[in-house]
C-alpha atoms as a PDB file:
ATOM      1  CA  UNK A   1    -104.343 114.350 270.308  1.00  0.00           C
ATOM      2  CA  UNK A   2    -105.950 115.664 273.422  1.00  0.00           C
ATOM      3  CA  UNK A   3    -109.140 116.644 272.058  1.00  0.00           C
ATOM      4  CA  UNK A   4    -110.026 112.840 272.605  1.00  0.00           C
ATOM      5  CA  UNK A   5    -109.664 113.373 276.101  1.00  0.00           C
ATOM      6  CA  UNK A   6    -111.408 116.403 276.154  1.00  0.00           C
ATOM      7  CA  UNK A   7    -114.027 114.909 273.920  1.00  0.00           C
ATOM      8  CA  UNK A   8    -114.626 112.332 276.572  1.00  0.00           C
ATOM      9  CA  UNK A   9    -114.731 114.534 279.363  1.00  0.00           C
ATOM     10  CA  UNK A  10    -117.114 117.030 277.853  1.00  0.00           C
ATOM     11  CA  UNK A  11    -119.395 113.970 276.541  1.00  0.00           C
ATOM     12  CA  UNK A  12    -119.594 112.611 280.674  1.00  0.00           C
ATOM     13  CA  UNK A  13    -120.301 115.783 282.029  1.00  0.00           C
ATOM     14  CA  UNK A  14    -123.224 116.527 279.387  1.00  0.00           C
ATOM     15  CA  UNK A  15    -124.828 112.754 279.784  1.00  0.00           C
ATOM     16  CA  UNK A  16    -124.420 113.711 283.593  1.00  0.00           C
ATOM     17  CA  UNK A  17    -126.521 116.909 283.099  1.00  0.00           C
ATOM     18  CA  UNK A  18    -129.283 115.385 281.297  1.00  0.00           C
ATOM     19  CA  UNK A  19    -132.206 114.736 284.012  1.00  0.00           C
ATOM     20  CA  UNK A  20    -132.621 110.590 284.751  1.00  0.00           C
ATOM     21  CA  UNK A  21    -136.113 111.101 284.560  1.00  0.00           C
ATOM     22  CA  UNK A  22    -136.442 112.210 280.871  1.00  0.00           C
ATOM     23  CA  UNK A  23    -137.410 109.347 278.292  1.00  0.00           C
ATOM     24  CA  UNK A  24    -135.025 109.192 275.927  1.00  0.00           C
ATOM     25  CA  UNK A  25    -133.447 112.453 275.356  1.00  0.00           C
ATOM     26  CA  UNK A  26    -131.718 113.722 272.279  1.00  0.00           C
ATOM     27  CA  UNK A  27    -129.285 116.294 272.642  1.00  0.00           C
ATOM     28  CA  UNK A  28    -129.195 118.391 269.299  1.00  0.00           C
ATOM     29  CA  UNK A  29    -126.658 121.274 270.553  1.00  0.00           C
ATOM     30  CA  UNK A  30    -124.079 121.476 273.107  1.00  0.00           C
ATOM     31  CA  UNK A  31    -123.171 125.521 273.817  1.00  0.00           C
ATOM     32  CA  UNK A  32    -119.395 125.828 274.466  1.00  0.00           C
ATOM     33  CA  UNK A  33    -116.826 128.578 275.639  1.00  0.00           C
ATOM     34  CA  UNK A  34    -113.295 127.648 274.555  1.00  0.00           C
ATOM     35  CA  UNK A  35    -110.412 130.094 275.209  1.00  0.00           C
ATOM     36  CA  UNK A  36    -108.339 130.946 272.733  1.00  0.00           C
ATOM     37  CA  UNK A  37    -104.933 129.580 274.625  1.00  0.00           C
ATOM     38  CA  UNK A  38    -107.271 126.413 275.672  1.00  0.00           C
ATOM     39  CA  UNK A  39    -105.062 124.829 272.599  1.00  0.00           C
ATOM     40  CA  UNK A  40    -108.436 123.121 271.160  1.00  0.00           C
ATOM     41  CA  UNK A  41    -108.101 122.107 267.684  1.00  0.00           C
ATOM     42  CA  UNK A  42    -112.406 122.815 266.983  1.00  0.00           C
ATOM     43  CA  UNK A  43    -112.000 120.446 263.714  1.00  0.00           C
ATOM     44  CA  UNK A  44    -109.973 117.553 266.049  1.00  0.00           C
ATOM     45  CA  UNK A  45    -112.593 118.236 269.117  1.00  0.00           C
ATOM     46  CA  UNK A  46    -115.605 117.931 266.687  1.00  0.00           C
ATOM     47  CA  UNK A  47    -114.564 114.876 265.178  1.00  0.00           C
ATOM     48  CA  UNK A  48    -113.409 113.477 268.433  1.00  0.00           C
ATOM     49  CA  UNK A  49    -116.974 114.501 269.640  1.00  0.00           C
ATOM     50  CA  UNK A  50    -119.105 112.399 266.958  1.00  0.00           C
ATOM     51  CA  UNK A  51    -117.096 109.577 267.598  1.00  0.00           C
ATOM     52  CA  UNK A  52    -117.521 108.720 271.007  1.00  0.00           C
ATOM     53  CA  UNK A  53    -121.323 110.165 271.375  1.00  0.00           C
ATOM     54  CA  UNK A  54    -122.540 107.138 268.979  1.00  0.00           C
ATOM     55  CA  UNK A  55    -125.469 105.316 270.652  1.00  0.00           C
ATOM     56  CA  UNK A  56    -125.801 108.060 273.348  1.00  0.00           C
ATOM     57  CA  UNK A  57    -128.187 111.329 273.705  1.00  0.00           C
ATOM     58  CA  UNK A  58    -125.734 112.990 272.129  1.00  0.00           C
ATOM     59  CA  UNK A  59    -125.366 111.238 268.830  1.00  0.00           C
ATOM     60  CA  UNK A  60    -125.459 113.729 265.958  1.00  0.00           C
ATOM     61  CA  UNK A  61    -125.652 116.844 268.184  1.00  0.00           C
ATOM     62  CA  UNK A  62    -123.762 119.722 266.849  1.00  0.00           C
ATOM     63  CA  UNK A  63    -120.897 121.592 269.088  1.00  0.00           C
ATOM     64  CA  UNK A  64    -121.717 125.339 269.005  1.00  0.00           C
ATOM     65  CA  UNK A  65    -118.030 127.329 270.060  1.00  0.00           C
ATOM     66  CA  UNK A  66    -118.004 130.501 271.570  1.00  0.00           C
ATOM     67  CA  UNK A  67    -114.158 131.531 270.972  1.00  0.00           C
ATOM     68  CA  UNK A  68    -113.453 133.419 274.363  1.00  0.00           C
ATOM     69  CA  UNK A  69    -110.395 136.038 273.821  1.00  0.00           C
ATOM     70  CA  UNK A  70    -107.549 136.589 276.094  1.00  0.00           C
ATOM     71  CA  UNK A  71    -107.960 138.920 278.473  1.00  0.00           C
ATOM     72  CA  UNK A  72    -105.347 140.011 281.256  1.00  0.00           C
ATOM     73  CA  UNK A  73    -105.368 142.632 284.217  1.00  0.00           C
ATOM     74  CA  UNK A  74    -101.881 144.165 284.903  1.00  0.00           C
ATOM     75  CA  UNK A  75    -101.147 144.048 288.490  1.00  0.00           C
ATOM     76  CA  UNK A  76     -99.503 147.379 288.645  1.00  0.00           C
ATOM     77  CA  UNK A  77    -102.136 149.748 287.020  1.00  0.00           C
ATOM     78  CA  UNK A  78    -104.923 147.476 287.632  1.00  0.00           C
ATOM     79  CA  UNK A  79    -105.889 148.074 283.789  1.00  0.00           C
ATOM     80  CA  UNK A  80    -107.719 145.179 281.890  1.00  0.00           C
ATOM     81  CA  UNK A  81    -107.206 144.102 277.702  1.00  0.00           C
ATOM     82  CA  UNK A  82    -107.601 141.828 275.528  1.00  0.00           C
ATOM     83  CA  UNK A  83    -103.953 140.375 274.079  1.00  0.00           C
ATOM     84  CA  UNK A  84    -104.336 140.024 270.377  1.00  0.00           C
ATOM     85  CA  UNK A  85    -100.666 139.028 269.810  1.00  0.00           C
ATOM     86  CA  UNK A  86     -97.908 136.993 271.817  1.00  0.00           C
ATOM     87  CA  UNK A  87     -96.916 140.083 273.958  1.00  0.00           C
ATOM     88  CA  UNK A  88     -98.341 139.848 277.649  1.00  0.00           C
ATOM     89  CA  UNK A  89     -96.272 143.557 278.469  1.00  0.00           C
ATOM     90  CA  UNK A  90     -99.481 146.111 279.479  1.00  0.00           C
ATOM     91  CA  UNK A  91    -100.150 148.641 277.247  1.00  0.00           C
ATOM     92  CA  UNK A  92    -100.514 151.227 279.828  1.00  0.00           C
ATOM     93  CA  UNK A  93     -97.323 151.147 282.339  1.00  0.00           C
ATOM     94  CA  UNK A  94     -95.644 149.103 279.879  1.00  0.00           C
ATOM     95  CA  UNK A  95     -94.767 146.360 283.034  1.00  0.00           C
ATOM     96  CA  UNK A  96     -95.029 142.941 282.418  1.00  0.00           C
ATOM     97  CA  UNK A  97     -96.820 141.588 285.767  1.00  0.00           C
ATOM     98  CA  UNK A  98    -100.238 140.559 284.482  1.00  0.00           C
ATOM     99  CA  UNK A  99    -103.048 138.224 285.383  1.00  0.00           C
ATOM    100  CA  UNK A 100    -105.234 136.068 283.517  1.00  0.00           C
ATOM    101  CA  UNK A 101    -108.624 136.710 283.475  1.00  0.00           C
ATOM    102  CA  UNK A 102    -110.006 134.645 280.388  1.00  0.00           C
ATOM    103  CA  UNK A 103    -108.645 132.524 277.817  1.00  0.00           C
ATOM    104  CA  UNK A 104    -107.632 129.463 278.899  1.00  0.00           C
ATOM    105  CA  UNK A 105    -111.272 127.943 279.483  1.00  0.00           C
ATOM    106  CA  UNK A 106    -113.372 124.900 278.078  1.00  0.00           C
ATOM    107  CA  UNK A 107    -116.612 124.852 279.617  1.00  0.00           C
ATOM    108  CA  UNK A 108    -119.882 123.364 278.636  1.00  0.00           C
ATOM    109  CA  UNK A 109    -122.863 126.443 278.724  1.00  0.00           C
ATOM    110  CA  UNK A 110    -125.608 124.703 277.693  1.00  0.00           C
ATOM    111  CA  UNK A 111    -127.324 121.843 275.975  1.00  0.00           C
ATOM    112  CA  UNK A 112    -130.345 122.084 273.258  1.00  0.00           C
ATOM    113  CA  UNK A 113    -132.369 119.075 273.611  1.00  0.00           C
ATOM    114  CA  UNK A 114    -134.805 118.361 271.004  1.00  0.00           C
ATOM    115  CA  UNK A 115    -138.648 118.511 271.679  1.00  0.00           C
END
């Protein structure tokens, strides 16, 4: 299950965000973006998630997931879409030669700390 490793790194780079100076913190909501080809599990990453943030800031903060869609850019039309189904041909010139744009992320947007 990777979502333990992704678990962990999400949990260092939110403790790392929180400023040193603030007396004990409590994190209540951690904003995410997660691609749909990211191959996240949200149930496996949430419980992954609540284990290792016990005894930290983060204990008992909630993971808020922004599903972010595929999109491409076809490198012979220079058209952009969003692929809704396994077929990566453009819609336009029909030519398979596209690029990623979005869907493949995992990236931390923002915390919510409590007052």
């Amino acid at each position: 299950m990777h979502e333990m490793g992704i678990a962990e790194q999400l949990v260092n780079i939110a403790l790392d965000a929180i400023p040193e100076d603030m007396e004990h913190p409590v994190v209540e909501i951690v904003n995410l973006k997660i691609g749909r080809l990211a191959s996240v599990v949200e149930h496996s990453l949430t419980f992954c998630f609540e284990i290792i943030t016990k005894d930290t800031p983060l204990e008992n903060a909630r993971l808020k997931i922004d599903v972010v869609p595929v999109t491409v850019r076809c490198q012979s039309c220079d058209n952009t879409w969003e692929v809704t189904g396994p077929v990566f041909t453009c819609p336009f010139c029909k030519e398979g030669d596209v690029q990623m744009l979005t869907g493949r992320e995992i990236e931390i947007t923002s915390l919510e700390l409590a007052e």
